[in-house]
Each structure stands twice: as structure tokens, then as C-alpha cells.
N, C-alpha and C. Protein backbone atom coordinates (compact mmCIF):
# COMPACT_ATOMS: atom_id res chain seq x y z
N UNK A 1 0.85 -1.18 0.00
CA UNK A 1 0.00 0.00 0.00
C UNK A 1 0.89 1.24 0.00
N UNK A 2 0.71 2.39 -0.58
CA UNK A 2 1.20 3.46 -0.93
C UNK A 2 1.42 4.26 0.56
N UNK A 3 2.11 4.78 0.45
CA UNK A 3 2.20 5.37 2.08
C UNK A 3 2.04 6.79 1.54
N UNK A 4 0.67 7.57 2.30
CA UNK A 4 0.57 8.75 2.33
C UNK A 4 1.07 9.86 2.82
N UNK A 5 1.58 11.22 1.88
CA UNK A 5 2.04 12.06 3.24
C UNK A 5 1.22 13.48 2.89
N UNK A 6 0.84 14.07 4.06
CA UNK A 6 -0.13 14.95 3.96
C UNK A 6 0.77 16.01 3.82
N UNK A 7 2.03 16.39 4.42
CA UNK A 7 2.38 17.75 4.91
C UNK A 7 3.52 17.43 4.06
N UNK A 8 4.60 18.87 3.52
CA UNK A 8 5.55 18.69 3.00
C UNK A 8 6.33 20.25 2.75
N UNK A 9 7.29 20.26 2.82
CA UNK A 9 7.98 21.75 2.68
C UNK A 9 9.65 21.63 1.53
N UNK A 10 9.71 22.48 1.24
CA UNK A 10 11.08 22.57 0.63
C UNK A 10 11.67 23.29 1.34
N UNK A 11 13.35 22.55 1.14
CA UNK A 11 14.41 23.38 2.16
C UNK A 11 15.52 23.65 1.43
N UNK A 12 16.13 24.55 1.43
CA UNK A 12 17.27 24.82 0.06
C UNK A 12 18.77 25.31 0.87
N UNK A 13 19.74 25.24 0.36
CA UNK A 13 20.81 25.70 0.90
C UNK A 13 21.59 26.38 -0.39
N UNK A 14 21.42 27.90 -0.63
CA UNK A 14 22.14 28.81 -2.06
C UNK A 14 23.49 28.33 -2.12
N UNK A 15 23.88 28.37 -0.96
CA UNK A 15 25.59 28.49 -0.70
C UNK A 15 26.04 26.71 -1.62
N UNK A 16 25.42 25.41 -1.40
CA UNK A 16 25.45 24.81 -2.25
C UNK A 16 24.47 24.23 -3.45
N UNK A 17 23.63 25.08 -3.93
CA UNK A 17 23.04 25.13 -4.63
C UNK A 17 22.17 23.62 -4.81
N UNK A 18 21.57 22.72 -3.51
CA UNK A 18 20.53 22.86 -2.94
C UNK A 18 19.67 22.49 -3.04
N UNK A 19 18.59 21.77 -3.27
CA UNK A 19 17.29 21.61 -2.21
C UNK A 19 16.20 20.41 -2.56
N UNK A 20 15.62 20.46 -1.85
CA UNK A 20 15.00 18.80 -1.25
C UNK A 20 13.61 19.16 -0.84
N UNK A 21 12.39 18.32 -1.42
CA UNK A 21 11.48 18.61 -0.77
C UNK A 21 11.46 17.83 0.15
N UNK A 22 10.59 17.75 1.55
CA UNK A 22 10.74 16.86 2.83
C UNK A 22 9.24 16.77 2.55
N UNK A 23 8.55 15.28 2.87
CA UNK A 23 7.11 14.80 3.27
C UNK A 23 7.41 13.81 4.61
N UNK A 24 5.99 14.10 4.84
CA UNK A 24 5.75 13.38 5.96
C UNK A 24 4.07 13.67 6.10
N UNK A 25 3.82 12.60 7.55
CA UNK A 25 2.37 12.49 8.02
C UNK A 25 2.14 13.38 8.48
N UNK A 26 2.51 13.86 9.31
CA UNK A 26 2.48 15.11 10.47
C UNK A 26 3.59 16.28 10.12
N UNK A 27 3.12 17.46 10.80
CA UNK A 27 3.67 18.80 10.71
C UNK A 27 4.81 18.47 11.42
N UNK A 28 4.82 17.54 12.70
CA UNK A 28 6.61 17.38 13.11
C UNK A 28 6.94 16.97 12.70
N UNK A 29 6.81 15.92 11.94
CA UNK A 29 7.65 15.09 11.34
C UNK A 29 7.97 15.57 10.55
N UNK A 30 7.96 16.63 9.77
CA UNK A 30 7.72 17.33 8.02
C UNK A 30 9.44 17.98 8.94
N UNK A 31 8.65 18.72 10.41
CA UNK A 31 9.85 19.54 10.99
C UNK A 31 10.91 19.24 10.94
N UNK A 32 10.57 18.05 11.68
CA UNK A 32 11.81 17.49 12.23
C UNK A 32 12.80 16.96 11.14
N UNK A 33 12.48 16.08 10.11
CA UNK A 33 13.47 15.85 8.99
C UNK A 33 13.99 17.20 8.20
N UNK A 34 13.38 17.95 7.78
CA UNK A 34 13.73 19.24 7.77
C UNK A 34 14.55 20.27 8.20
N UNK A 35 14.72 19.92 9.57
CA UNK A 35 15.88 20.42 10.66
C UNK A 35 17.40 19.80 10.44
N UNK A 36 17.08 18.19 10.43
CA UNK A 36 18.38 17.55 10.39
C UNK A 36 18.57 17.69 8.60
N UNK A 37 17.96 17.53 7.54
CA UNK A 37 18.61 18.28 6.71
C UNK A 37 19.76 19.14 6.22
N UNK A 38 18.72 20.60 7.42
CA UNK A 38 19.74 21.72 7.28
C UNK A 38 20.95 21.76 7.94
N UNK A 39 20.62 20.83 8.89
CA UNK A 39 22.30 20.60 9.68
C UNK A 39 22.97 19.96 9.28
N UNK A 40 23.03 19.08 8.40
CA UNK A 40 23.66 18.49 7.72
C UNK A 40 24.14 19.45 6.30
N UNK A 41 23.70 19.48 5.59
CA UNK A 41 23.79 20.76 4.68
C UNK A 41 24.55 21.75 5.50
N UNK A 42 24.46 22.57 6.39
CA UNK A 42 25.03 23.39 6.99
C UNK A 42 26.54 23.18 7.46
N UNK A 43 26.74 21.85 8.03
CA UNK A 43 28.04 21.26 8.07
C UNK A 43 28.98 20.94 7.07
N UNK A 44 28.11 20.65 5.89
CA UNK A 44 29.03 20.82 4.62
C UNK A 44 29.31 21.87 4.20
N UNK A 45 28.38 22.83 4.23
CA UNK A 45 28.64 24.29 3.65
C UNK A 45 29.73 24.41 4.84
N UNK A 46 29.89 24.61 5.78
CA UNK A 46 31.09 24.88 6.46
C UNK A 46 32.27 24.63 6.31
N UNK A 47 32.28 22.85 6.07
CA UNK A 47 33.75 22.83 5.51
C UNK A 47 33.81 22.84 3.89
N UNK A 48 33.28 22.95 3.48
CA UNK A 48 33.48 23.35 1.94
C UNK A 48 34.14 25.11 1.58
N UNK A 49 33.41 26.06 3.15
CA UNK A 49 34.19 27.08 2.85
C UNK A 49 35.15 27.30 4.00
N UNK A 50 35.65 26.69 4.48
CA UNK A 50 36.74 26.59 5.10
C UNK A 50 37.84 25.90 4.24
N UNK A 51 37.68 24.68 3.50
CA UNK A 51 38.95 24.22 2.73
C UNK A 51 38.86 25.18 1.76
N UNK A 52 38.36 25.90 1.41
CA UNK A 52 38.55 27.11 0.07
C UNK A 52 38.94 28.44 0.76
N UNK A 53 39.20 28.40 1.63
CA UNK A 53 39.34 29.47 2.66
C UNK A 53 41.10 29.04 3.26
N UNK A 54 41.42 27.96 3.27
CA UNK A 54 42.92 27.70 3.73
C UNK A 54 43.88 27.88 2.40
């Protein structure tokens, strides 16, 4: 059976040109994957401009 998802957002990161839509059942859940996303993304953008930066 198809697994439904009601809620869904896009999350983008410019700095590496970026982005992912996130689904899920629920509004936290939509959140919450959404969050760890950007932290992840965010940790790369970091060292990506730090080794271009040494």
C-alpha cells in the first residue's frame, strides 16, 4: 500500500546550490526531517568554505 504524506515543505541551501522537498504524516515530522537536513547541509557548507578558505 502506498504510504501517504499529507504535509511537505522545501528546504534549500544557495551556498550549495541545494534543495529537497521533505514529506511526511504530520507537521513534526515534516519539521523534524527538515531540521536535520539543514544541519547536515550546513556542516558541509562549512567545511566546503573553510577548505577554500585555507
Amino acid at each position: 500500500m502506498a504510504r501517504k504524506y499529507y504535509y511537505s515543505t522545501i528546504v534549500t541551501n544557495s551556498y550549495l546550490g541545494v534543495y529537497k522537498e521533505i514529506k511526511g504524516a504530520t507537521k513534526a515530522e515534516v519539521q523534524f526531517k527538515a531540521e536535520e537536513q539543514l544541519r547536515k547541509w550546513k556542516e558541509r557548507e562549512l567545511k566546503e568554505r573553510t577548505s577554500c578558505n585555507s
